[in-house]
Structure formats: structure tokens, C-alpha cells
N, C-alpha and C. Protein backbone atom coordinates (compact mmCIF):
# COMPACT_ATOMS: atom_id res chain seq x y z
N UNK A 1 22.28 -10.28 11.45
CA UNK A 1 22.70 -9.50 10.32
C UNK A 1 24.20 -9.23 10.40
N UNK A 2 24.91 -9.33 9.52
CA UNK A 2 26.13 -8.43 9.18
C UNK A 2 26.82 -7.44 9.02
N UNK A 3 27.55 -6.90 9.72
CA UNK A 3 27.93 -5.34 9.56
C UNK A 3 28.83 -5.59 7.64
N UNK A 4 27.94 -4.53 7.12
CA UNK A 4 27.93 -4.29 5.87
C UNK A 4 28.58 -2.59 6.09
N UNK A 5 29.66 -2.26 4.98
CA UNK A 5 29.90 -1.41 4.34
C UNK A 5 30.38 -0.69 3.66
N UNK A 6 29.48 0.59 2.76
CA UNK A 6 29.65 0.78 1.58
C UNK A 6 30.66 1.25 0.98
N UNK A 7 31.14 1.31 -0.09
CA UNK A 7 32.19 2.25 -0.89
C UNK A 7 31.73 2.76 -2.07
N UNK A 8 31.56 4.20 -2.06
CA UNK A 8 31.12 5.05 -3.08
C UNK A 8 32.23 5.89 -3.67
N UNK A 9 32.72 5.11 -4.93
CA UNK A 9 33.80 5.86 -5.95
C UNK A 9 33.62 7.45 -5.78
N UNK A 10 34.34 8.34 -5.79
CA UNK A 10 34.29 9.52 -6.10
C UNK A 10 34.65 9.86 -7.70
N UNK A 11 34.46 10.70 -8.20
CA UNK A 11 34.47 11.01 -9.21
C UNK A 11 34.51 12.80 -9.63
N UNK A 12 35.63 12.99 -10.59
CA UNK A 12 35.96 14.48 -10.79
C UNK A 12 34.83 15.31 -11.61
N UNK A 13 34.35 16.38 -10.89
CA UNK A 13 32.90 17.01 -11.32
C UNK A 13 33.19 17.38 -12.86
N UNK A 14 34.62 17.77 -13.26
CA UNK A 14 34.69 18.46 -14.56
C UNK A 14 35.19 17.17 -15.87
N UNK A 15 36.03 16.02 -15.37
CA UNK A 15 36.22 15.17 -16.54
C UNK A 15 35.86 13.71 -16.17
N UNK A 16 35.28 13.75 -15.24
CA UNK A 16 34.57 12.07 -14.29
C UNK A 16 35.87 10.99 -14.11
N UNK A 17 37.15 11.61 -13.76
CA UNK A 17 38.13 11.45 -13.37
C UNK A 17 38.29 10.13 -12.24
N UNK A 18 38.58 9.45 -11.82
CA UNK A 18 38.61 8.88 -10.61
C UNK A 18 39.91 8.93 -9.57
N UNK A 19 41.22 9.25 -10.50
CA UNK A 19 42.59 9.27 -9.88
C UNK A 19 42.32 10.66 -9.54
N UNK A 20 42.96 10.66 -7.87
CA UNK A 20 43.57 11.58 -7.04
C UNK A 20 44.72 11.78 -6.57
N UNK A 21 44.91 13.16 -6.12
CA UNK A 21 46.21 13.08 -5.86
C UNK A 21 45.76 14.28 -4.54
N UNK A 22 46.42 13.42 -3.13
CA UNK A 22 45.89 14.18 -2.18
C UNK A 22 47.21 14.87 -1.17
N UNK A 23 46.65 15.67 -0.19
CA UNK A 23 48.16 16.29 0.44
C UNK A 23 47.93 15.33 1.80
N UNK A 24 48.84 15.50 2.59
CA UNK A 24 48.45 14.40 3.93
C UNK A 24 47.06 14.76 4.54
N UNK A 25 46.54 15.76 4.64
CA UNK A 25 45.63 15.88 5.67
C UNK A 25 43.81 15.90 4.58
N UNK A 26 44.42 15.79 3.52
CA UNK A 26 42.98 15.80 2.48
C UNK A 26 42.52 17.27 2.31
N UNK A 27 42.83 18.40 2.55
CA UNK A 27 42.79 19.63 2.30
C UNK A 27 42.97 19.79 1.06
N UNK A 28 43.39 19.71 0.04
CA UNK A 28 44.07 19.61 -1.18
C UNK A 28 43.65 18.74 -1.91
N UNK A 29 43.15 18.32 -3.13
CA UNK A 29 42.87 17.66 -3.82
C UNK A 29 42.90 17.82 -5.30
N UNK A 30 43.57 17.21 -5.96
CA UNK A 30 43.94 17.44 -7.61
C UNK A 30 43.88 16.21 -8.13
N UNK A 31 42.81 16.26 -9.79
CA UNK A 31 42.29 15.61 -10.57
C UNK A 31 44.01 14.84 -11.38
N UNK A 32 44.08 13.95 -11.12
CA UNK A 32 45.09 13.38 -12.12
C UNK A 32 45.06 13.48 -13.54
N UNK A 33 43.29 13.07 -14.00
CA UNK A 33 43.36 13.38 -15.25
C UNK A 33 43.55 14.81 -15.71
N UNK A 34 42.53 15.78 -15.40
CA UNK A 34 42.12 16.85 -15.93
C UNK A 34 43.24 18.00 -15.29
N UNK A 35 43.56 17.63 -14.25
CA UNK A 35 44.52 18.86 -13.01
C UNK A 35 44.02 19.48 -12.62
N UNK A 36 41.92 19.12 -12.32
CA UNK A 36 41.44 20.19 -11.76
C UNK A 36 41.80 20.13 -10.10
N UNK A 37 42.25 21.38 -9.85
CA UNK A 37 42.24 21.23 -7.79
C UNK A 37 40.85 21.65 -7.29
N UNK A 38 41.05 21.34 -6.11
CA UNK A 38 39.82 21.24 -5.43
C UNK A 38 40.42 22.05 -3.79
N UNK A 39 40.32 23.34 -3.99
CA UNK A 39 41.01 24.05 -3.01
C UNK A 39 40.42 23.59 -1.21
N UNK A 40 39.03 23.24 -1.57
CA UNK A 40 38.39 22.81 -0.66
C UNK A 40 38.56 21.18 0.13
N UNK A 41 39.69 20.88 -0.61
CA UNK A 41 39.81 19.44 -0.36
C UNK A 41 38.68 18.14 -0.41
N UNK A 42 39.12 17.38 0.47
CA UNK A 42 38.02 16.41 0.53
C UNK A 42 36.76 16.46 0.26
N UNK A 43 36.59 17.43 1.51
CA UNK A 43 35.26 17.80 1.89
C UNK A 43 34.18 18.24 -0.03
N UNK A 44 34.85 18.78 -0.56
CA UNK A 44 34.64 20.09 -1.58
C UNK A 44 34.19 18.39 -2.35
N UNK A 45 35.36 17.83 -2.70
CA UNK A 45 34.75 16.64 -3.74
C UNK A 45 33.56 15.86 -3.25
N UNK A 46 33.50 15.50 -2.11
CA UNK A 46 32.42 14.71 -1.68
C UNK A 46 31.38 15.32 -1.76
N UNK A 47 30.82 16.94 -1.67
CA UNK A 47 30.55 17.95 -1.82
C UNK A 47 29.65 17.35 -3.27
N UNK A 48 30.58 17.46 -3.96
CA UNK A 48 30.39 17.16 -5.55
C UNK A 48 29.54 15.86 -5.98
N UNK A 49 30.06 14.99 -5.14
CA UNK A 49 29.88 13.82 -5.31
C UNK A 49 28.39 13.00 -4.57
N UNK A 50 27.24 13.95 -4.43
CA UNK A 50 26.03 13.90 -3.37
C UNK A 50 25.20 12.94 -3.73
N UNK A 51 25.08 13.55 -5.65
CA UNK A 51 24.01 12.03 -6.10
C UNK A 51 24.89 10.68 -6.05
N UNK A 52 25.71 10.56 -6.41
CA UNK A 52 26.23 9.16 -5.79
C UNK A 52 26.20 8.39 -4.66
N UNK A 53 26.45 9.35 -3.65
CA UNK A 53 26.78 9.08 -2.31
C UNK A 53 24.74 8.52 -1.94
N UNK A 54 23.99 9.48 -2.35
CA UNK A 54 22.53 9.46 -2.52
C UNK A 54 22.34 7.89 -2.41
N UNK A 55 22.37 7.52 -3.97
CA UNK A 55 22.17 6.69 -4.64
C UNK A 55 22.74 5.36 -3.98
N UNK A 56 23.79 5.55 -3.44
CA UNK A 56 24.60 4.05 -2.65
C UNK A 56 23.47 4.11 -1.49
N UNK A 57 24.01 5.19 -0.45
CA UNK A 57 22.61 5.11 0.74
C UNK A 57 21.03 4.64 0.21
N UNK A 58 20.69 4.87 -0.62
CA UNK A 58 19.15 4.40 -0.91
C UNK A 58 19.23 3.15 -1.23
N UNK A 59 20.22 2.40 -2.02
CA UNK A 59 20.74 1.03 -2.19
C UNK A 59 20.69 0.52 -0.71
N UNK A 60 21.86 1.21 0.23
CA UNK A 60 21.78 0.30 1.22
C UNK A 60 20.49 0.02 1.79
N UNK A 61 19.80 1.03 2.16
CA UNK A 61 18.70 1.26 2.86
C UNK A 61 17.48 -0.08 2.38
N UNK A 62 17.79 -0.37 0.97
CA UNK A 62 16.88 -0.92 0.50
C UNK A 62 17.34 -2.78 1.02
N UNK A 63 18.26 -2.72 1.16
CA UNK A 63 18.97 -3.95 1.75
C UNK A 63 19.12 -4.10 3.11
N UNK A 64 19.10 -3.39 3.91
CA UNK A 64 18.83 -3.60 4.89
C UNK A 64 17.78 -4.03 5.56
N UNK A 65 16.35 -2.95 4.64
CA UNK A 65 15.07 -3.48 4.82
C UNK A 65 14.97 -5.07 4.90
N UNK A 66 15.46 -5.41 3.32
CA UNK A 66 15.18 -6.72 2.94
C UNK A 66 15.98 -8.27 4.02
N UNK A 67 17.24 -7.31 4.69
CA UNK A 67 17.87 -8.23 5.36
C UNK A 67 16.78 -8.36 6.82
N UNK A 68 16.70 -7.01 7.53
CA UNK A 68 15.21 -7.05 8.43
C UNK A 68 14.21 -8.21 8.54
N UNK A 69 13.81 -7.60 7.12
CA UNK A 69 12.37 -8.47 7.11
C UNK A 69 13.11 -10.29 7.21
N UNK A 70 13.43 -10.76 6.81
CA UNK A 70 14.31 -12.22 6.74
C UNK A 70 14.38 -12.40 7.91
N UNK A 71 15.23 -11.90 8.67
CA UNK A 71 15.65 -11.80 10.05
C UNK A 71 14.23 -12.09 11.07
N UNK A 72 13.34 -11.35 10.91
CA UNK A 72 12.38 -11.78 11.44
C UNK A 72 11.31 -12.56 11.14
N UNK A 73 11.21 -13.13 10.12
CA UNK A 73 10.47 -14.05 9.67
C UNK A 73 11.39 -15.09 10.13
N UNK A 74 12.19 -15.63 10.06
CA UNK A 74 13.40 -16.33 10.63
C UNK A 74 12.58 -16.76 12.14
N UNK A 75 13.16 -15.29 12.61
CA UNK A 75 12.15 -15.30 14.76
C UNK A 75 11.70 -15.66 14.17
N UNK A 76 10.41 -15.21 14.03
CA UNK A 76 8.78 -15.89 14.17
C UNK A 76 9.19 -17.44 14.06
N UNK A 77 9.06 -17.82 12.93
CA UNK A 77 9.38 -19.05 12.49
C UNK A 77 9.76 -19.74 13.72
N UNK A 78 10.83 -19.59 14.33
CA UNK A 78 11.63 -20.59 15.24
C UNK A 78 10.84 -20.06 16.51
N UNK A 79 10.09 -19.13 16.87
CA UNK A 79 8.98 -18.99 17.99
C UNK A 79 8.06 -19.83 18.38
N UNK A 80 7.45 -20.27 16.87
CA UNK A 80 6.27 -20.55 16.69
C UNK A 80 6.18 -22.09 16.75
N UNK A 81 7.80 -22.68 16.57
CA UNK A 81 8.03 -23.84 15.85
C UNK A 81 7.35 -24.99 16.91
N UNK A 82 6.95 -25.72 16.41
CA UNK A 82 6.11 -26.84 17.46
C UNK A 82 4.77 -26.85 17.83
N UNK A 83 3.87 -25.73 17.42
CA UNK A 83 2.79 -24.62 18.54
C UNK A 83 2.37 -25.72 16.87
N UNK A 84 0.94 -26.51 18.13
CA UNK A 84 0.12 -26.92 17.27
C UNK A 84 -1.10 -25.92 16.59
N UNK A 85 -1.37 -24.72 16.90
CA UNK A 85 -2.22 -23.54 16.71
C UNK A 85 -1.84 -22.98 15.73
N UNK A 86 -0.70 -22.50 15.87
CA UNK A 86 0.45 -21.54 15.03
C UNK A 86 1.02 -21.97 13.83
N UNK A 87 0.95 -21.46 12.45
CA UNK A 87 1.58 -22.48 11.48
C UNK A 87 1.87 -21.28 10.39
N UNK A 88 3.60 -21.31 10.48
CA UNK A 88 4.34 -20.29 9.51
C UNK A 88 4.74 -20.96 7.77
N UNK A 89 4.05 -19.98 6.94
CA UNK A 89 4.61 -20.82 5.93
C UNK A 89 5.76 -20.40 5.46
């Protein structure tokens, strides 16, 4: 398998904004569009941002499964390969 990973847009709770404007340490955070701040910084938007973040993780999760299962049908397959008994379709 592949190390896979995700990127989940953030988005401004009051005008669904995507431009930021941050201070060096991410403490600070202000909506480009709207000028809402976010006294709480980073943390506060991501905060905001849960069903998204949700929604990507349940995506991955669901891909990973699917990469799993492959992966081992794959094994088996090449386990089994030759075994006059054994027969993978």
C-alpha cells in the first residue's frame, strides 16, 4: 500500500470563505472575504470545520478498507499459486 494523504479545505463558518490570512504562529486567523477573526486561531477554525474534516476521514477509511482487502487477496493468490488443491478465482 501507499502512504496516502489527505487535504481537507477549510472553510469560513460565517461566509464559506476559503482565503486566510494568518499571524506566524496560527493564533490569529482572519477571513479575507468576510474579515471575520478567529481569536482562537487555528485551532478555533478547524474547530469549525469538524463535518468536513468527518467526512474526508470516513472517505479515507473507506479506501483504505478497499486498498486492504486487494492487498490480501493479492497474498492469498500468490500463496496459493501452484497448490494443485487450492484454486483462487
Amino acid at each position: 500500500m501507499k502512504n496516502k494523504q489527505i487535504t481537507v479545505p477549510l472553510s469560513c463558518a460565517t461566509c464559506g470563505g476559503a482565503d486566510f490570512e494568518f499571524n506566524e504562529d496560527k493564533s490569529y486567523v482572519k477571513c479575507k472575504t468576510c474579515n471575520r477573526e478567529y481569536l482562537g486561531g487555528y485551532d478555533e477554525l478547524v474547530e469549525f470545520n469538524q463535518e468536513q474534516i468527518g467526512k474526508a476521514v470516513e472517505g479515507m477509511k473507506q479506501e483504505v478498507v478497499k486498498d486492504m482487502k486487494a492487498a490480501f487477496e493479492q497474498s492469498l493468490k500468490k500463496a496459493f499459486k501452484g497448490s494443485k488443491f487450492i484454486k483462487m478465482k
